[in-house]
C-alpha atoms as a PDB file:
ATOM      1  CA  UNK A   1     -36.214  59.408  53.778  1.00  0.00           C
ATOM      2  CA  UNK A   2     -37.516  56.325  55.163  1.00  0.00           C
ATOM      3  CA  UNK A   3     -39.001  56.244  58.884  1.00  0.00           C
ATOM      4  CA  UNK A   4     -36.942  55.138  62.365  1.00  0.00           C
ATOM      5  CA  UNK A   5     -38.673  52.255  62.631  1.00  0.00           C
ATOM      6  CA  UNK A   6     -37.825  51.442  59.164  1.00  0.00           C
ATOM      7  CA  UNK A   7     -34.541  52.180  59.483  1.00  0.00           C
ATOM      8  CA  UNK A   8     -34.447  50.165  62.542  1.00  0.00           C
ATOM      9  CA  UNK A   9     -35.933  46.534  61.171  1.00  0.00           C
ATOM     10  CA  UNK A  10     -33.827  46.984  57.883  1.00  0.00           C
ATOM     11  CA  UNK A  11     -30.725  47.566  60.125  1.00  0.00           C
ATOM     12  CA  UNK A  12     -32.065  44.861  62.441  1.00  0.00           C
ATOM     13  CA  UNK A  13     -32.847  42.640  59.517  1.00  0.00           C
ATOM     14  CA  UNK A  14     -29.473  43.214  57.899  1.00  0.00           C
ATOM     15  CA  UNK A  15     -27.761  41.898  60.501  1.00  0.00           C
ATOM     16  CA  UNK A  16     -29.368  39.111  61.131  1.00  0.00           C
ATOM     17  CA  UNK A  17     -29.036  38.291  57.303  1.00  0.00           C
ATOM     18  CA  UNK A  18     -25.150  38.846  57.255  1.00  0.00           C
ATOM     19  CA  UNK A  19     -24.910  36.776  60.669  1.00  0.00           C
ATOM     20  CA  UNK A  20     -27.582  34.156  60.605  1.00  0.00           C
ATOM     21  CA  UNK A  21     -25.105  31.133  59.092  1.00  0.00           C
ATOM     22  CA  UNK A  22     -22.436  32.224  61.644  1.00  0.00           C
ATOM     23  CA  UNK A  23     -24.673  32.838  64.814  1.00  0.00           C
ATOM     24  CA  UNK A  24     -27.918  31.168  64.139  1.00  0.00           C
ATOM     25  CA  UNK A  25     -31.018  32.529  66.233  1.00  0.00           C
ATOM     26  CA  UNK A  26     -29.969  35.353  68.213  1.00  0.00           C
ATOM     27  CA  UNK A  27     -31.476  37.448  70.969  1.00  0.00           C
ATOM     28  CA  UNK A  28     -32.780  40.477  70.807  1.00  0.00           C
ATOM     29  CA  UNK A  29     -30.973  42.558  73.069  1.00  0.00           C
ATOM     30  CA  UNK A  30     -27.885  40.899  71.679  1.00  0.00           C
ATOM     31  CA  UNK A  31     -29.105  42.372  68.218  1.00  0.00           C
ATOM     32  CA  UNK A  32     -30.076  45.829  69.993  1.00  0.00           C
ATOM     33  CA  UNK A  33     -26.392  46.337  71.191  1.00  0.00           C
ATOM     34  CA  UNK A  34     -24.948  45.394  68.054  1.00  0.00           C
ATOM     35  CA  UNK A  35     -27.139  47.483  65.968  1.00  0.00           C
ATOM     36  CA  UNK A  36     -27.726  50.477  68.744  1.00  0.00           C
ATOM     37  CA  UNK A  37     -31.338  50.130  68.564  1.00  0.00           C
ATOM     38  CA  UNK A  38     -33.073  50.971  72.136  1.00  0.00           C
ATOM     39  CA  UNK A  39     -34.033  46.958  73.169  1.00  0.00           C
ATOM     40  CA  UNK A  40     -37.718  47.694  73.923  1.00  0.00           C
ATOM     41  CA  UNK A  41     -38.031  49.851  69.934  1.00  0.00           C
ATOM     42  CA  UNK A  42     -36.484  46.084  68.874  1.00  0.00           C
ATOM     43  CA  UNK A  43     -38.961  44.068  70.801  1.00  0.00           C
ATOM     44  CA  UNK A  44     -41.881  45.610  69.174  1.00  0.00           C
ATOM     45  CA  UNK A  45     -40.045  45.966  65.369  1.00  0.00           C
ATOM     46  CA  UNK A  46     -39.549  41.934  65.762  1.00  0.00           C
ATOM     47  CA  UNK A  47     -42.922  41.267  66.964  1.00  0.00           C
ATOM     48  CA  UNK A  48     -44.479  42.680  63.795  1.00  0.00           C
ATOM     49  CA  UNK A  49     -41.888  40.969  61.576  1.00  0.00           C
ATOM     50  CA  UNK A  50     -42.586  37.843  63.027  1.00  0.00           C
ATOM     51  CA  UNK A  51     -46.580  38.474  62.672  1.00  0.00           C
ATOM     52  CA  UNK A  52     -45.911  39.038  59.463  1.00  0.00           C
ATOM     53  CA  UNK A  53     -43.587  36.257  58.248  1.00  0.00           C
ATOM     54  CA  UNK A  54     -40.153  38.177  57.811  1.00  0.00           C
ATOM     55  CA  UNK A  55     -39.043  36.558  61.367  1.00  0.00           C
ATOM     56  CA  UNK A  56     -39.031  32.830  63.211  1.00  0.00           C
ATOM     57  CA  UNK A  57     -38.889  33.481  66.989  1.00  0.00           C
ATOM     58  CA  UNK A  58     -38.044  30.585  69.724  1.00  0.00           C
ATOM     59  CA  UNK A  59     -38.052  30.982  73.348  1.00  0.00           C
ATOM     60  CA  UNK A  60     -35.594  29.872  75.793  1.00  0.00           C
ATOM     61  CA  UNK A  61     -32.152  29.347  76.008  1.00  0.00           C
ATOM     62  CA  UNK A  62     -31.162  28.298  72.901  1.00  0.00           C
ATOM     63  CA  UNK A  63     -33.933  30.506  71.105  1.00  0.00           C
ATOM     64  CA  UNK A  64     -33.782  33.648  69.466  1.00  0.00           C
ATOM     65  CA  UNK A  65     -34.744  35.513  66.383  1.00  0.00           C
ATOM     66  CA  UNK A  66     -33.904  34.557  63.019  1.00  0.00           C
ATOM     67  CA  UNK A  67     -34.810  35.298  59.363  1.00  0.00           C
ATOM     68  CA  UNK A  68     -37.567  33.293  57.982  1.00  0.00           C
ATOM     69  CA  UNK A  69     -36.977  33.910  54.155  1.00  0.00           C
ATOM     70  CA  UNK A  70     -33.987  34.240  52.336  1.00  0.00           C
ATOM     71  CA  UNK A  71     -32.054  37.548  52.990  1.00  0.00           C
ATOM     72  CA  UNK A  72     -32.036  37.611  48.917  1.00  0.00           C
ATOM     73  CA  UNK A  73     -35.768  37.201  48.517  1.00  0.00           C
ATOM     74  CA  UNK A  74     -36.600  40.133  50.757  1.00  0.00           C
ATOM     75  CA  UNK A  75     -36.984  43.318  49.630  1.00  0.00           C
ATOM     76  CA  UNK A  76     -36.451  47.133  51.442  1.00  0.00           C
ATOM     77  CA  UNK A  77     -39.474  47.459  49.862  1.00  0.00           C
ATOM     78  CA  UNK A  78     -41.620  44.701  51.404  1.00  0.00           C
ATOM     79  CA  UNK A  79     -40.389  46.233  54.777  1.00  0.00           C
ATOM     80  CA  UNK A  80     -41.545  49.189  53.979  1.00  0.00           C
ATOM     81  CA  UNK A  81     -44.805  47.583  53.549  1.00  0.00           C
ATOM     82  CA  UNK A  82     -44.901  46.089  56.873  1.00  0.00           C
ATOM     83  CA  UNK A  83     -44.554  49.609  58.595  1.00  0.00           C
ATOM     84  CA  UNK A  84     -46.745  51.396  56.132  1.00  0.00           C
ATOM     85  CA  UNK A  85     -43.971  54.099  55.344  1.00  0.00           C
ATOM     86  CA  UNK A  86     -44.574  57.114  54.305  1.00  0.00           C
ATOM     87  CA  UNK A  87     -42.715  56.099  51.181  1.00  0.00           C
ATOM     88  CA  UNK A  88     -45.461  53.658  50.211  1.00  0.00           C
ATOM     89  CA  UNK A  89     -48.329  55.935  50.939  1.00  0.00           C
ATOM     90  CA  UNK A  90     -49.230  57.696  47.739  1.00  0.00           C
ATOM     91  CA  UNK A  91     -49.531  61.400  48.856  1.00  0.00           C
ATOM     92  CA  UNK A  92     -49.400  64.709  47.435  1.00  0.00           C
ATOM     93  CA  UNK A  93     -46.013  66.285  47.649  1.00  0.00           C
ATOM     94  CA  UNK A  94     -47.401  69.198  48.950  1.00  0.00           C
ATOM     95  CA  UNK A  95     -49.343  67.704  51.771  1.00  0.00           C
ATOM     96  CA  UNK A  96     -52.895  67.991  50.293  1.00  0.00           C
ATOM     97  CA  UNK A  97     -54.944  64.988  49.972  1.00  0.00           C
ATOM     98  CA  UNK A  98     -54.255  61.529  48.489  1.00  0.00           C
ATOM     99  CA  UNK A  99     -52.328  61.779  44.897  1.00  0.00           C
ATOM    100  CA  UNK A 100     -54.873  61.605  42.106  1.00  0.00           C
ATOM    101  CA  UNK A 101     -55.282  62.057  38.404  1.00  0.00           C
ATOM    102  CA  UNK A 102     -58.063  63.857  39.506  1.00  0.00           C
ATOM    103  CA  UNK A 103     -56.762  66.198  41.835  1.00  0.00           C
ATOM    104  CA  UNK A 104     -53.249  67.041  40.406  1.00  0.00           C
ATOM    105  CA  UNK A 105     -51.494  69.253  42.264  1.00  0.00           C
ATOM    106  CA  UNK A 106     -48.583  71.042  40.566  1.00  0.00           C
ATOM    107  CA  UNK A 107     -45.992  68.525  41.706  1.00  0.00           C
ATOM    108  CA  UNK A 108     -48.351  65.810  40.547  1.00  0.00           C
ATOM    109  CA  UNK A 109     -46.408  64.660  37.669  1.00  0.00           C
ATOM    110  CA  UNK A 110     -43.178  64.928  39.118  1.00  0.00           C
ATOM    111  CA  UNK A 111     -43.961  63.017  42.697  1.00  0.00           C
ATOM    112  CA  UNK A 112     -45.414  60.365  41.184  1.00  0.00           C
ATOM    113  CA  UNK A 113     -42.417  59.523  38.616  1.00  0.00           C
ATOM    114  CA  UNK A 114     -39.916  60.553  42.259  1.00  0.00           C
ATOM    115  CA  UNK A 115     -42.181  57.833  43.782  1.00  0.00           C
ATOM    116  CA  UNK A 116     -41.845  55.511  41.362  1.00  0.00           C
ATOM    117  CA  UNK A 117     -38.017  55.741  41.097  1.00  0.00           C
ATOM    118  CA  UNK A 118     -38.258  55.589  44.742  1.00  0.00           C
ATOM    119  CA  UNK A 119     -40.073  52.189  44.820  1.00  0.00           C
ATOM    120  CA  UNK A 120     -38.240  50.617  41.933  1.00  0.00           C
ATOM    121  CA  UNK A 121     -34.933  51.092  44.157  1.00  0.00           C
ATOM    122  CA  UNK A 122     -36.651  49.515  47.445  1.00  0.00           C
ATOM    123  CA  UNK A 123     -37.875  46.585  45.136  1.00  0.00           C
ATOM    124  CA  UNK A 124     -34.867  46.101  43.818  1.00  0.00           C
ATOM    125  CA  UNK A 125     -32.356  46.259  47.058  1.00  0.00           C
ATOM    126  CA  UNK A 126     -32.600  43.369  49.216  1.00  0.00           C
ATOM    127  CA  UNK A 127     -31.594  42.483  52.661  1.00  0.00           C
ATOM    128  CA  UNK A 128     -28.764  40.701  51.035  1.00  0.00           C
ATOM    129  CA  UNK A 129     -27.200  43.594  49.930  1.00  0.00           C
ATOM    130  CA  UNK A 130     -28.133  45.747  53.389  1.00  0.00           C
ATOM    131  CA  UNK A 131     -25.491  42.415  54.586  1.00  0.00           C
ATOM    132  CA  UNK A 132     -22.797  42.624  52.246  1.00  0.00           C
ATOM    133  CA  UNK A 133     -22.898  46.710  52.782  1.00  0.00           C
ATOM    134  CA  UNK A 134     -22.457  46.055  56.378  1.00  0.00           C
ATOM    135  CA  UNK A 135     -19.812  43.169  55.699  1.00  0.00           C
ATOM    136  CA  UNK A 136     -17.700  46.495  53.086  1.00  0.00           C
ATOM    137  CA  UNK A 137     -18.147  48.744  55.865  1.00  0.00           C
ATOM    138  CA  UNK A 138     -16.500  47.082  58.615  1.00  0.00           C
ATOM    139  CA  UNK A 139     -13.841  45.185  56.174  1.00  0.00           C
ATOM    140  CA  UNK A 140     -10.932  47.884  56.414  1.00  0.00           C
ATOM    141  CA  UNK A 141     -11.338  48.140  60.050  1.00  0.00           C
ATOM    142  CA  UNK A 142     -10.469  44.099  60.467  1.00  0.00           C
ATOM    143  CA  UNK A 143      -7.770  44.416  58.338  1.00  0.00           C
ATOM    144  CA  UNK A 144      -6.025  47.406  60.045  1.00  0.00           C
ATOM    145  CA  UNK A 145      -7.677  47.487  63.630  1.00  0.00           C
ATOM    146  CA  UNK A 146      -4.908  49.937  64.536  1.00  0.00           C
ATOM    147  CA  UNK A 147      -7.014  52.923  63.592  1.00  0.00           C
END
């Protein structure tokens, strides 16, 4: 399971990537209410994407936040990066020390293959498809807003 923040700047993220052509730069409490993330939690997520290059930021009026690479070119994986999630970190299942060849727990073996599989998924899913998820999921709602 990936962390809150995580979960946070890919949900964050995701909308801005399935919104950006519509909306253009958007604010941040304006993201925070459409997302449900607490405004200040956003303010510091966006700061560190922006450090790092996932974000453009303007202020003023007609600034906001928007997505400085393609939503296709960036992966769950790369976010995970940013953060330094758990998921990234190699260590032992079973809470001992860094995983190792030389220090192999029991679970060795089997982490580091779960890890793996793990990874290849984050590489592999992009904000693109955290966008067209989000685009699915609201879909039968706009067709049949009666329910």
């Amino acid at each position: 399971m990936l962390s809150q923040t995580v979960g946070y700047a890919i949900a964050a993220l995701g909308h801005l990537s399935r919104y950006q052509q519509q909306l253009g730069a958007q604010f941040v409490r304006d993201i925070a209410k459409a997302t449900g993330i607490p405004p200040a939690y956003l303010a510091k997520i966006v700061h560190t994407l922006a450090r790092k290059g996932f974000l453009t930021t303007q202020r003023g009026t007609s600034g906001g936040v928007s997505l400085a690479r393609p939503a296709d070119q960036v992966s769950l994986l790369e976010i995970c990066e940013v953060f330094d999630d758990p998921i990234v970190q190699k260590r032992c299942m079973l809470g001992t020390v860094a995983c190792s060849e030389e220090r192999n727990c029991p679970a060795h073996s089997f982490w580091t293959e779960e890890r793996e599989r793990v990874a290849e998924f984050l590489r592999r899913t992009t904000l693109k498809s955290i966008a067209q998820f989000e685009e699915a999921k609201i879909a039968p709602i706009l067709e049949n807003p009666k329910r």
